[in-house]
Every structure is written in structure tokens, then in C-alpha cells.
Protein backbone atom coordinates (compact mmCIF):
# COMPACT_ATOMS: atom_id res chain seq x y z
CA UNK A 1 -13.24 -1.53 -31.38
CA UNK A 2 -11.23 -3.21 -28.69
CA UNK A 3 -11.88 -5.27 -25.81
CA UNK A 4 -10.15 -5.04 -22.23
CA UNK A 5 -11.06 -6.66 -19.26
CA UNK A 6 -9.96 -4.56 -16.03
CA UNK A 7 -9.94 -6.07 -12.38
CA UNK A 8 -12.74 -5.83 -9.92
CA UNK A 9 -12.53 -7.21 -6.58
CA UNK A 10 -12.23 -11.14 -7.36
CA UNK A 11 -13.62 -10.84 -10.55
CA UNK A 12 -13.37 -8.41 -13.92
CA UNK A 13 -15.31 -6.58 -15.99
CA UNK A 14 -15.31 -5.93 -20.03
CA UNK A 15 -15.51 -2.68 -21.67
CA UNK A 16 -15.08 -2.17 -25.04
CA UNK A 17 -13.33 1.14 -26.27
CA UNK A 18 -11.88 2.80 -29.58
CA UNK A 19 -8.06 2.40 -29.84
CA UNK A 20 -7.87 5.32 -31.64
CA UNK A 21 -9.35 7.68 -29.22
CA UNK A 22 -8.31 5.84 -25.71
CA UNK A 23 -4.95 4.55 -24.72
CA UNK A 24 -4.12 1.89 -22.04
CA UNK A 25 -1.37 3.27 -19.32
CA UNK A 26 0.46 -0.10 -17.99
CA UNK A 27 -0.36 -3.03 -19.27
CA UNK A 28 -0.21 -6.50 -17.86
CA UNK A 29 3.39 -7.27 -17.92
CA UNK A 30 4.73 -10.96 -18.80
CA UNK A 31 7.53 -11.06 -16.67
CA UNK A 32 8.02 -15.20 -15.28
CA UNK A 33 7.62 -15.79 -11.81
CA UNK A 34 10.44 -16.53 -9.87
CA UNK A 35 10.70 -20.28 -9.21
CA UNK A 36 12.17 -21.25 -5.54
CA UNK A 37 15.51 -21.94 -6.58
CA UNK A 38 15.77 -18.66 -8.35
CA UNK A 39 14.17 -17.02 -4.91
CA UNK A 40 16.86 -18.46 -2.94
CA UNK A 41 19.71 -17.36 -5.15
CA UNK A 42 17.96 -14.04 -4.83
CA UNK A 43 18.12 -14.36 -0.88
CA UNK A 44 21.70 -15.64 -1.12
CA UNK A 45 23.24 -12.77 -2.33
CA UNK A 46 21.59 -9.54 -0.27
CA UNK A 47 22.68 -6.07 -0.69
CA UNK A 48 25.15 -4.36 1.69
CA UNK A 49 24.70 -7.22 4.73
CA UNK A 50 25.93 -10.51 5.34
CA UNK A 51 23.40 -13.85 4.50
CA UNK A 52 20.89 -14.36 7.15
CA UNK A 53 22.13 -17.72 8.10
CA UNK A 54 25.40 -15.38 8.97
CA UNK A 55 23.05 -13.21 10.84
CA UNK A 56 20.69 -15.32 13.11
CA UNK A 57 22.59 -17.59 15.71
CA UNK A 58 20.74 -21.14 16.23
CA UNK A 59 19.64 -20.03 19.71
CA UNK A 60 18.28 -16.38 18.93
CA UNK A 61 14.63 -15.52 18.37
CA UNK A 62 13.88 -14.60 14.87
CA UNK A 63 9.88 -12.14 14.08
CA UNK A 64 9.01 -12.22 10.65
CA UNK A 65 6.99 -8.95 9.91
CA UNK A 66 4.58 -9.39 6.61
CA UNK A 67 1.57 -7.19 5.22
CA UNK A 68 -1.93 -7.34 5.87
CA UNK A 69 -4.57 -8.59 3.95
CA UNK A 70 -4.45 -5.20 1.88
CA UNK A 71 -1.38 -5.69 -0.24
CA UNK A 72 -0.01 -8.89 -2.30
CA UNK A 73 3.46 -9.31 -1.68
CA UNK A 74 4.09 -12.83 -2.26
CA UNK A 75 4.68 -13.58 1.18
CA UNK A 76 3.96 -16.74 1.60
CA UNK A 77 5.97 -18.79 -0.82
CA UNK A 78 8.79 -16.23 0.37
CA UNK A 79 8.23 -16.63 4.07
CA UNK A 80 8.11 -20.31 3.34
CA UNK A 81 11.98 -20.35 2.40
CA UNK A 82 12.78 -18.49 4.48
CA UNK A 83 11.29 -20.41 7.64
CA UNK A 84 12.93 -23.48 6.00
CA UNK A 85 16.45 -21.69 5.92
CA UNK A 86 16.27 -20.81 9.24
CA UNK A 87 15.46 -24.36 10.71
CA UNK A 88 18.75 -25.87 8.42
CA UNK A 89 20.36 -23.23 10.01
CA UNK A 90 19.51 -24.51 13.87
CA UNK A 91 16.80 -21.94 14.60
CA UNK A 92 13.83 -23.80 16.58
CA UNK A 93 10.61 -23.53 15.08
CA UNK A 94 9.49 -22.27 18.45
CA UNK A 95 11.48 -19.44 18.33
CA UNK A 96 10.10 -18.05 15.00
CA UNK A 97 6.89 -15.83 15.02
CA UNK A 98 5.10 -14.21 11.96
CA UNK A 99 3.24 -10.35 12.53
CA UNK A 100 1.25 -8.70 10.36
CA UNK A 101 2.25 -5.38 9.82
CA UNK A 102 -1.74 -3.77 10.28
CA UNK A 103 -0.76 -0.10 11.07
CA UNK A 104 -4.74 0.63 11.75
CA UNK A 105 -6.34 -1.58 9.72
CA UNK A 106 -8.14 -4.12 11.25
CA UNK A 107 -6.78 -6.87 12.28
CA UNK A 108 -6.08 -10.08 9.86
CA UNK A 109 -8.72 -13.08 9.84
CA UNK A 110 -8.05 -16.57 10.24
CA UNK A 111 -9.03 -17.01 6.73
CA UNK A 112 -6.48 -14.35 5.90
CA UNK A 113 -3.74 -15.73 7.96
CA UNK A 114 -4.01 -18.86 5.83
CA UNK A 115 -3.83 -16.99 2.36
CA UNK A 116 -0.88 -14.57 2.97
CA UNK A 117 0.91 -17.25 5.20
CA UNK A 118 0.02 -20.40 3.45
CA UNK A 119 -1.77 -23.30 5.21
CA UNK A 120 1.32 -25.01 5.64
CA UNK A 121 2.87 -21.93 7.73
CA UNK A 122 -0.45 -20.79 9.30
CA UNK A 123 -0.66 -23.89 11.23
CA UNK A 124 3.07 -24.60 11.93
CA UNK A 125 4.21 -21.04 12.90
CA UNK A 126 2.88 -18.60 15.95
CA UNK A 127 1.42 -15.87 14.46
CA UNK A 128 0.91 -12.36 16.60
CA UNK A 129 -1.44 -9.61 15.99
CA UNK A 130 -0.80 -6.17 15.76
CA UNK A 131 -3.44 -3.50 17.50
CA UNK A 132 -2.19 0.23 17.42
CA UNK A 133 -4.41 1.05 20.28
CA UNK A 134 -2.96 -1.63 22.69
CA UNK A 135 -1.11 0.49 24.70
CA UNK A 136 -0.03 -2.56 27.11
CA UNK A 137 1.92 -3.50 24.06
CA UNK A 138 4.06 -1.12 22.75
CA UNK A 139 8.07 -0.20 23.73
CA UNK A 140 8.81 3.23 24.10
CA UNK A 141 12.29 4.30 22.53
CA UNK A 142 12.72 7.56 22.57
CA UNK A 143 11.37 10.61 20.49
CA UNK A 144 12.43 11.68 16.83
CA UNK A 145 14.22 14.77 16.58
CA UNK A 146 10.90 16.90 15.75
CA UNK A 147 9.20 15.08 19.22
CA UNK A 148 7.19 12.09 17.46
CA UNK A 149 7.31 9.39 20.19
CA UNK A 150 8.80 6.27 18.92
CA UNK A 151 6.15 3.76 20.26
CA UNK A 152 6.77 0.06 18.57
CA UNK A 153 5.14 -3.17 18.59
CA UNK A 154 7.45 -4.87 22.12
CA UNK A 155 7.54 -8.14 19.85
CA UNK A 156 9.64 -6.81 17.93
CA UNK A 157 12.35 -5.74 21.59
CA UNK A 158 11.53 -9.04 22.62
CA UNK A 159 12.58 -11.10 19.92
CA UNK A 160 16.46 -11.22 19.03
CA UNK A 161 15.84 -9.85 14.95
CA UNK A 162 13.58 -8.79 12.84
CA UNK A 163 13.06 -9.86 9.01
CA UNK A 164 10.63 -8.00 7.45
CA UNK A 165 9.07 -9.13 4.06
CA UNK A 166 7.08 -6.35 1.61
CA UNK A 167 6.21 -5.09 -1.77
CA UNK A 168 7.07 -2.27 -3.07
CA UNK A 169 5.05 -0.21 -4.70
CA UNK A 170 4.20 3.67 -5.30
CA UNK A 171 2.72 5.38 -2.14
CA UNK A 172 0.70 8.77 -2.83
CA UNK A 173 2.25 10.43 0.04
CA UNK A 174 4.97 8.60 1.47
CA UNK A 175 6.68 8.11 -1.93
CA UNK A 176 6.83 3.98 -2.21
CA UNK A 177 5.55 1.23 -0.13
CA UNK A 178 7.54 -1.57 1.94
CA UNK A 179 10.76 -1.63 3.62
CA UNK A 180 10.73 0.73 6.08
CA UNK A 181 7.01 1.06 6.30
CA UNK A 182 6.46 -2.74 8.11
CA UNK A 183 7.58 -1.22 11.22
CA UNK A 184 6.42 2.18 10.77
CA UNK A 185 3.48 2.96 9.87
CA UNK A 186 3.03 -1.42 10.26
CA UNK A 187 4.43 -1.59 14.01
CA UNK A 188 3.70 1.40 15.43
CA UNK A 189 1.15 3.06 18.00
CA UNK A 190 -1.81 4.88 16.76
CA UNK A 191 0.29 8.11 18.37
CA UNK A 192 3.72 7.39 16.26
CA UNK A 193 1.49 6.93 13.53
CA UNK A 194 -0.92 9.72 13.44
CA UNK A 195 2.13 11.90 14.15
CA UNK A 196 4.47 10.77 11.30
CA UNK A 197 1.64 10.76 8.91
CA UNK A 198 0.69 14.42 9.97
CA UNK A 199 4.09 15.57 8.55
CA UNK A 200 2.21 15.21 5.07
CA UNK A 201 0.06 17.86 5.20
CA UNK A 202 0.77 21.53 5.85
CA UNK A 203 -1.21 23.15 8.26
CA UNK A 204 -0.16 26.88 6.88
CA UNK A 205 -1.22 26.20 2.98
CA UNK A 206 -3.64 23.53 4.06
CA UNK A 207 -2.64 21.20 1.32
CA UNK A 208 0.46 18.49 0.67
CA UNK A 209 3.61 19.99 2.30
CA UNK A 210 6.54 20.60 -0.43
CA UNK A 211 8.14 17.06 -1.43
CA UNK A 212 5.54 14.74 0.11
CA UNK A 213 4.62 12.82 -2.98
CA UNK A 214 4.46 9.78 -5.26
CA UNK A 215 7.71 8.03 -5.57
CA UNK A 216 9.69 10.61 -3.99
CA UNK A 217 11.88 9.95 -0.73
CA UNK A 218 15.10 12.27 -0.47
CA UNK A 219 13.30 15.44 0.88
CA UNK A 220 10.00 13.47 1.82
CA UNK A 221 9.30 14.62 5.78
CA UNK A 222 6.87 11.66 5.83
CA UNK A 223 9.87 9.34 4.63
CA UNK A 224 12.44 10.16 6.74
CA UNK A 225 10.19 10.05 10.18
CA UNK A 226 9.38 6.53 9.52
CA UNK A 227 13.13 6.10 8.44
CA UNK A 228 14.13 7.96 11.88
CA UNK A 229 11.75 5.53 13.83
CA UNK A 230 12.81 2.40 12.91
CA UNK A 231 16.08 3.37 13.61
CA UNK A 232 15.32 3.14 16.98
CA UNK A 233 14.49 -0.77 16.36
CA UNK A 234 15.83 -1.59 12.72
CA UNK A 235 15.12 -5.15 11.19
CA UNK A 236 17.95 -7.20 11.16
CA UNK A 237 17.47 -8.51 7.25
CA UNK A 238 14.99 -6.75 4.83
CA UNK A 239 13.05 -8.48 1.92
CA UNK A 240 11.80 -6.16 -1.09
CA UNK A 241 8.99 -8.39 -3.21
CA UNK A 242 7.99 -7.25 -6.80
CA UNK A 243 4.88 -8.79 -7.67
CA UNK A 244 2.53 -9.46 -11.06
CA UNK A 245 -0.84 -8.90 -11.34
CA UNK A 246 -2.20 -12.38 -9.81
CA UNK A 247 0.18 -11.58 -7.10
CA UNK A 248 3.07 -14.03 -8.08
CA UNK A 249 6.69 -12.89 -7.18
CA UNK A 250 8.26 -11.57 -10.23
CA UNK A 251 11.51 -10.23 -8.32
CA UNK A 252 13.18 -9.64 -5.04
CA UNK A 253 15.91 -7.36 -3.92
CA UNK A 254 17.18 -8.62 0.10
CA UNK A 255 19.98 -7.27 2.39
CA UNK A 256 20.30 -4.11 5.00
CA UNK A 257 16.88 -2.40 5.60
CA UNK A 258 17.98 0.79 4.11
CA UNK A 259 20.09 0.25 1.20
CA UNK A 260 18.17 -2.47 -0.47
CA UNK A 261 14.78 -0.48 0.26
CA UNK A 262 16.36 2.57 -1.80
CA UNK A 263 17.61 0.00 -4.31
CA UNK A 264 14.21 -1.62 -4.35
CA UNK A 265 12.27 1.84 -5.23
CA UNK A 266 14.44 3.36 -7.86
CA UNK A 267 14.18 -0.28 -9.43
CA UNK A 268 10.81 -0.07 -9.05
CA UNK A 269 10.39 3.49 -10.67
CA UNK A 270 12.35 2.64 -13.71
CA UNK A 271 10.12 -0.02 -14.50
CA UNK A 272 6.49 1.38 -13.53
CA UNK A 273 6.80 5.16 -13.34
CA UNK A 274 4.89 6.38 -16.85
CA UNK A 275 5.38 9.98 -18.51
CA UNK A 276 2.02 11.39 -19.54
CA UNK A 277 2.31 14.18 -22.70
CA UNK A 278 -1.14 15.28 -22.00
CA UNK A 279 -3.80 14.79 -19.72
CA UNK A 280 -7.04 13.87 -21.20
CA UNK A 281 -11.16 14.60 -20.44
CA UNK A 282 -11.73 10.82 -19.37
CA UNK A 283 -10.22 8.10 -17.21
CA UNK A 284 -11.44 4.63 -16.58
CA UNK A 285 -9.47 3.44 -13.81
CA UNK A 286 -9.44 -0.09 -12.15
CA UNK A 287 -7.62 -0.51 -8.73
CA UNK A 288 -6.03 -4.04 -10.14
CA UNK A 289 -8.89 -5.96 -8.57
CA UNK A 290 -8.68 -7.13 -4.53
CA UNK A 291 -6.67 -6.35 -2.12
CA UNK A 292 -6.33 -3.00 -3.68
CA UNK A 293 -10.18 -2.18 -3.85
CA UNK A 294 -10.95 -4.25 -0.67
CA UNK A 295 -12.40 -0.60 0.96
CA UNK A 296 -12.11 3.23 -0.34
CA UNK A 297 -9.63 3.70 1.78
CA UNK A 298 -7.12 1.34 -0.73
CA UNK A 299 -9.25 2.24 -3.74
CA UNK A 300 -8.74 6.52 -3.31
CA UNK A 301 -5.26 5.36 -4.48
CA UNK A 302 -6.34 4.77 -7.85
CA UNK A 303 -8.27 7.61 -7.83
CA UNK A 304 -4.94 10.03 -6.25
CA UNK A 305 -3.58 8.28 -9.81
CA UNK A 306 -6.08 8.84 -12.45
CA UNK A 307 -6.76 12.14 -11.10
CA UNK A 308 -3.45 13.10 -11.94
CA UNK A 309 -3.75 12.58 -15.72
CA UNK A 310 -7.18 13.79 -16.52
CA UNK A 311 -8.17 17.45 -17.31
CA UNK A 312 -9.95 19.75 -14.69
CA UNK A 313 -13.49 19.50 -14.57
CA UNK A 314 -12.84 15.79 -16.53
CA UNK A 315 -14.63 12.72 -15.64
CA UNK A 316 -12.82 10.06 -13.59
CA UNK A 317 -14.53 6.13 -13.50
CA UNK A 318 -13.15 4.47 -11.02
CA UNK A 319 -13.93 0.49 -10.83
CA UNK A 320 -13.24 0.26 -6.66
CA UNK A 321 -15.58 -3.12 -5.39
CA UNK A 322 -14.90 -2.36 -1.49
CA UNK A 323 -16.09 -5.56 0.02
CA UNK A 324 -14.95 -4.25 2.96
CA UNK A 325 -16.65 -0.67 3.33
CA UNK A 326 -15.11 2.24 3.89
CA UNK A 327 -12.09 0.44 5.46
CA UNK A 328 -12.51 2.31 8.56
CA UNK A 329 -16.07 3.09 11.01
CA UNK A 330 -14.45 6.60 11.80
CA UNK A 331 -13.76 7.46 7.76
CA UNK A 332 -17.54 8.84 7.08
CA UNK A 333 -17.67 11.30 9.21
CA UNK A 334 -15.16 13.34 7.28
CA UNK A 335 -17.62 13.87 4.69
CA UNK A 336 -19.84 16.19 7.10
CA UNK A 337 -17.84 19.03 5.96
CA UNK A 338 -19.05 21.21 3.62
CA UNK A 339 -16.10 20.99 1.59
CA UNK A 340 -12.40 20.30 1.62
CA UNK A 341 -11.42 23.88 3.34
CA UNK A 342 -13.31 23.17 6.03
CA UNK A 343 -12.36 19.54 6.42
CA UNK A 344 -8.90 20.76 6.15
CA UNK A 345 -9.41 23.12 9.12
CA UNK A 346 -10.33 20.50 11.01
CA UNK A 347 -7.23 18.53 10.34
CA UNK A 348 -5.24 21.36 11.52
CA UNK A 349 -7.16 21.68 14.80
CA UNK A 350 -7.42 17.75 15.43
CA UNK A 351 -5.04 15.37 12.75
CA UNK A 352 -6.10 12.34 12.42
CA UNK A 353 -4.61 9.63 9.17
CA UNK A 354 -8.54 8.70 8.04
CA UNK A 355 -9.09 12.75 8.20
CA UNK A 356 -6.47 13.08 5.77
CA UNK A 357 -7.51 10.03 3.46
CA UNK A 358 -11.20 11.98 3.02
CA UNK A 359 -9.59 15.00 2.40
CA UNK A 360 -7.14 14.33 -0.35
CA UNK A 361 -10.38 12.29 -1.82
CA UNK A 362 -13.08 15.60 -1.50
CA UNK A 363 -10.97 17.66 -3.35
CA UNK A 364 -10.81 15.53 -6.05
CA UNK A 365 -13.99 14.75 -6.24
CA UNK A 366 -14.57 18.70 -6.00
CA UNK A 367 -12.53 18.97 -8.72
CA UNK A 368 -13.75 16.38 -11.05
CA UNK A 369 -16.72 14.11 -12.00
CA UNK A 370 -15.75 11.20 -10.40
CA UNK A 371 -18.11 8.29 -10.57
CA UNK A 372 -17.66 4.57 -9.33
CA UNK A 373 -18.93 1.32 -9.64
CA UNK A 374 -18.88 -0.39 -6.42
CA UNK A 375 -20.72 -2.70 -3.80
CA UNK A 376 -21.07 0.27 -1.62
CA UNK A 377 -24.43 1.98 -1.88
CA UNK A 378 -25.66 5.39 -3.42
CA UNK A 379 -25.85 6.91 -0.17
CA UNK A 380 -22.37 6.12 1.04
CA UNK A 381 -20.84 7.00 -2.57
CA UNK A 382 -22.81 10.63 -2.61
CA UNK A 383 -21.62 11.25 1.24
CA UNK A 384 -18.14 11.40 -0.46
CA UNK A 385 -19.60 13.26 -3.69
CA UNK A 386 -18.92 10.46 -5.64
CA UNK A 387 -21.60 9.13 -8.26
CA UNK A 388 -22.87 5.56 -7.76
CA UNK A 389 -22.74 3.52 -11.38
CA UNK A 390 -25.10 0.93 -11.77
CA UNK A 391 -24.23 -1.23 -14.90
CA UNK A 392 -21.43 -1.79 -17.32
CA UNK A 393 -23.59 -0.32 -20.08
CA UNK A 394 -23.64 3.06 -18.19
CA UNK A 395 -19.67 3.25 -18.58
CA UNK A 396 -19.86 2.36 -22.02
CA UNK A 397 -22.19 4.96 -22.54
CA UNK A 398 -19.83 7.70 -20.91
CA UNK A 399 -16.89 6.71 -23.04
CA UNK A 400 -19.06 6.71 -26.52
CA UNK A 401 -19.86 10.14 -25.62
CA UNK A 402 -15.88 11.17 -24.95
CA UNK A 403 -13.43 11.88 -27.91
CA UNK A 404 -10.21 11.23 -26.01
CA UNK A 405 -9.40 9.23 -23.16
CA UNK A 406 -6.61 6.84 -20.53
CA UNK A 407 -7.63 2.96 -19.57
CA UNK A 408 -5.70 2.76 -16.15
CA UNK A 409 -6.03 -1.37 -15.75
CA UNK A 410 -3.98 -0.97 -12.58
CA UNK A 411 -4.27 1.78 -10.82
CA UNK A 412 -2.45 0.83 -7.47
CA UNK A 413 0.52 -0.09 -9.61
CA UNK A 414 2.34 2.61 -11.65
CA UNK A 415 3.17 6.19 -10.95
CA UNK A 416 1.63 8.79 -14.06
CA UNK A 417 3.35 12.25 -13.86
């Protein structure tokens, strides 16, 4: 027998499984961080665009756009650099600001602001909030071909450029994560968002419209709207982070906003996209521990994931702590439906981005046995059909009774097709 500790929230749990009946899909990878020196080499030799110190004039206005509190992107040792660069290069401090990229999630805390940002930034740099429903303050510029309004964030038309700093990663609908996705989804109004994100379902089949998926973006209608939005406003310099487990920065691919973000994701593919020969009757499945189980919301990631790989009618364990809830007040509600159809009628009538979240994460749960060990309670975890677990011991009992099995240690992380 074999140990393995997988990630929950801050801390981890142990479970002890067979080797010769379970195998572990991407495993903690040993990859050195990138020391300062080697981040600035990094930034000193961008992809299809001049250096930013070429870029930024000593009198312009500079917004750095980062993530939220629900991703780990290395941001603040890189943001650090790149604050520094910018004052050698004659930019005032004054003239910097920092945004999180929130989309609708809540906004970031102070506490927050200090751990993504450092203390050392935090305190030295203004930092703005983002609020999709603040209509007083948002820039209208134009409409997308298909009629999406492009509504964005009017820091980012009153500031002279934009550098926006992300992770990539896999993203279940809008193929991968970062670049383009700091300004739109990150930027945007609730309307530009709620419309672009509709372009991932199909109201006709009432499923995932045809090439909306997991690392896919030529073909990807979700892709190209936010692509065809921040058009409209593009950054002036875009940082792509890889990042380890404990959220160091592993890697780092800079330059135009487009061409490195491609570069970024088919980098990011070779090295964390996993081919599957069969699925199996069992999956364990941890998110990778906090941010990416910080509410259901993050955590049906993982479970978009292990469903993927595991047999109909299989059982899915999915270690999701959600300190924070739900992730959203209006997310519930979704789960007053009957069953997927009928939540899926409603999203045709009245799309909303939560409404789509709960319904991508009933019919898996109507198609498997999907339990989960979490802070939330029983009631909240049966509203979404999901089975509460109460101990350790109960999951070891489930996999002592399986003859075959995956151990998914981070979810969030790799792409299993």
C-alpha cells in the first residue's frame, strides 16, 4: 500500500491506496522556481513586441491588471520587477496602479491585496477595485460583430497602457486561462460578460456548443469574443505565469497580448495535457488545495476534470474545502430545478454565468455518484445532489471496496482527454 497526501484548502489530507489497482494522473512536478534574475531575462526578451521600457514613456500612466484571490499566478514577486523596471525607467510611482481582474467575484480583501501584491507593493502602489455592476464605471467601445457590447473597466481608457499579469491554465469552457481573459471576462461589465460567456452553451441542443472546450481556442466562440473585446482596448505588454503547486513561478512567456498568450497555451498543453486509455469506476480528485477549492464555484472544475475520466454511473470523490461557500449568493437557486433539462430551459429563457456553472455541475452529478468532503454542510451539498463525506476513513472505505481507480492530486491543473 501507498501513501499520498492530496491538497485541501490550506491543509492536506492522507489516503492510502493500492498501486496496483489506482494510478496517480499528474504528479507534483520538480521544476526550480525562477529566481529574479532569471525572471528578468525572461521579461527582457518578450515575444513579437518591443521591451516595455521601449514601450512606456517616463511621463505615461502605466495599470497593472492581476488575478483575484482565486488563482495563484505568482504575481507578486512578478509585479514587484516589474514596478521596479518601470521606476529605472522614469515612470512615477504615482502614475502606476494595480486592478484585480474580479470578473464577478467578489471583490479582493485587504488581507488579499497584501498576499497577491506583497506587503511591500500593497502599501506603496494604488490599488483599484473592479465591480461588474458599477455601471458609473465602465467605457463603452463599441459592439462585437455578433452585438455583445464591449463595456470595460474606464481605468483601463484612462490610463496610457495596460500590462496585464496571469497564469495560464486549462479553462473547461473557454479553453485556457490568462492573457486575454484579465480584461475580459476580468474587466468587463456584468452585460459583456454574461453575453460572451452565453456563447458556450447552445440554446438549440441545450448542452456545450461544438468547440467550446478544455484547451481548445481556434474555433472556440467563447475565445474569440473575449479576443474580439479586448481588441477594442488591448494591453500594451502581456505577462503569461506558469506556476508549481505552492504557487511559485516556474516559467514565464511576455510580449504582444496575442501571440505570447497562444504561445503560452500550447506550451502549457504540451506539458500538462494527459491521454487517458481508459476511464475507470473511481476517481479521487483534489482541487490542488486553496485558491482552487476556495468555493464550488472553483472546485466544479475539478469535478468538469475527473468526470471526464471515470465510467458512467462511476463514483467521483471530490476533496473541494470551500471556505468561501458557494462563491456566489445567487448560485443555489439553480438547484431548484428538478433536473438539468429544466435548468437548461431556464438558461435559454434568462442566461446568466452562475446558471451555467450549476448546470454543467447537475448533470454530472446526474450522471455519477459524486460525493465530497467539504466545510459546506449536508444540506447545501444534497441541494446540488452531491453526497456530504464526513471522515477520511469513509473514503478509504469507498476505495477498498473499488478494483480500479485515478488519484487526480490536482485537479485545477492538467487537462485528461
Amino acid at each position: 500500500m501507498s501513501l499520498i497526501n492530496l491538497a485541501y484548502g490550506k491543509t492536506s489530507v492522507e489516503i492510502e491506496f493500492d498501486e496496483s489497482c489506482f494510478s496517480v494522473l499528474g504528479k507534483n512536478e520538480s521544476q526550480k522556481p525562477l529566481s529574479d534574475v532569471q525572471i528578468n531575462e525572461k521579461l527582457d526578451a518578450p515575444l513579437n513586441s518591443p521591451q516595455i521600457e521601449d514601450i512606456i514613456k517616463p511621463s505615461e500612466t502605466v495599470l497593472i491588471v492581476v488575478p483575484d484571490a482565486t488563482r495563484k499566478a505568482a504575481s507578486g514577486q512578478v509585479v514587484n520587477l516589474l514596478v521596479r523596471r518601470l521606476i529605472a525607467n522614469g515612470t512615477m510611482p504615482f502614475d502606476i496602479s494595480i486592478i484585480f481582474a474580479t470578473g464577478i467575484h467578489r471583490a479582493v480583501t485587504e488581507e488579499e491585496k497584501q498576499e497577491i501584491l506583497t506587503p511591500f507593493i500593497a502599501q506603496r502602489v494604488k490599488t483599484l477595485n473592479h465591480n461588474a455592476r458599477d455601471l458609473m464605471s465602465f467605457v463603452r467601445l463599441g459592439e462585437t460583430q455578433t452585438g455583445i457590447p464591449i463595456e470595460l473597466n474606464r481605468a483601463l481608457a484612462e490610463h496610457d497602457h495596460a500590462i496585464t499579469i496571469g497564469a495560464i491554465s486549462f479553462h473547461y469552457f473557454a479553453g485556457f486561462a490568462g492573457g486575454r481573459k484579465l480584461i475580459c471576462p476580468g474587466l468587463a461589465s456584468s452585460r459583456t460578460i454574461s453575453e460572451t460567456h452565453a456563447l458556450a452553451f447552445d440554446g438549440e441542443t441545450k448542452s456545450r456548443r461544438e468547440g467550446v472546450d478544455t484547451g481548445i481556442l481556434a474555433g472556440n466562440a467563447v475565445h474569440e469574443a473575449f479576443v474580439e473585446v479586448v481588441k477594442a482596448r488591448p494591453p500594451s505588454f502581456s505577462i503569461h505565469t506558469f506556476v508549481n503547486e505552492s504557487g511559485e513561478l516556474t516559467d514565464l512567456i511576455c510580449g504582444d497580448w496575442q501571440t505570447s498568450h497562444e504561445k503560452a497555451c500550447a506550451l502549457y498543453a504540451e506539458r500538462y495535457a494527459i491521454k487517458v486509455s481508459e476511464k475507470r469506476d473511481l476517481i479521487v480528485a483534489s482541487c490542488g488545495g486553496f485558491p482552487y477549492d476556495l468555493n464550488m464555484i472553483q472546485a466544479h472544475k475539478t469535478l468538469d476534470a475527473a468526470a471526464r475520466i471515470c465510467n458512467d454511473g462511476g463514483t467521483i470523490i471530490l476533496l473541494a474545502e470551500c471556505a468561501d461557500g458557494f462563491g456566489r449568493r445567487d448560485f443555489p437557486a439553480w438547484f431548484e430545478f428538478e433536473d438539468s433539462e429544466r435548468l437548461a430551459r431556464k438558461l435559454c429563457a434568462n442566461y446568466q454565468v452562475s446558471g451555467q456553472t450549476a448546470w454543467n455541475l447537475l448533470r454530472i452529478a446526474e450522471k455519477f455518484d459524486v460525493k465530497v468532503l467539504t466545510s459546506l454542510d449536508a444540506n447545501q451539498t444534497e441541494l446540488m445532489r452531491l453526497r456530504k463525506i464526513d471522515s477520511i476513513e469513509e473514503i478509504q472505505q469507498i476505495t477498498s471496496e473499488k478494483s480500479s481507480g485515478y488519484i487526480l492530486p490536482f485537479g485545477a491543473k492538467f487537462h485528461l482527454k
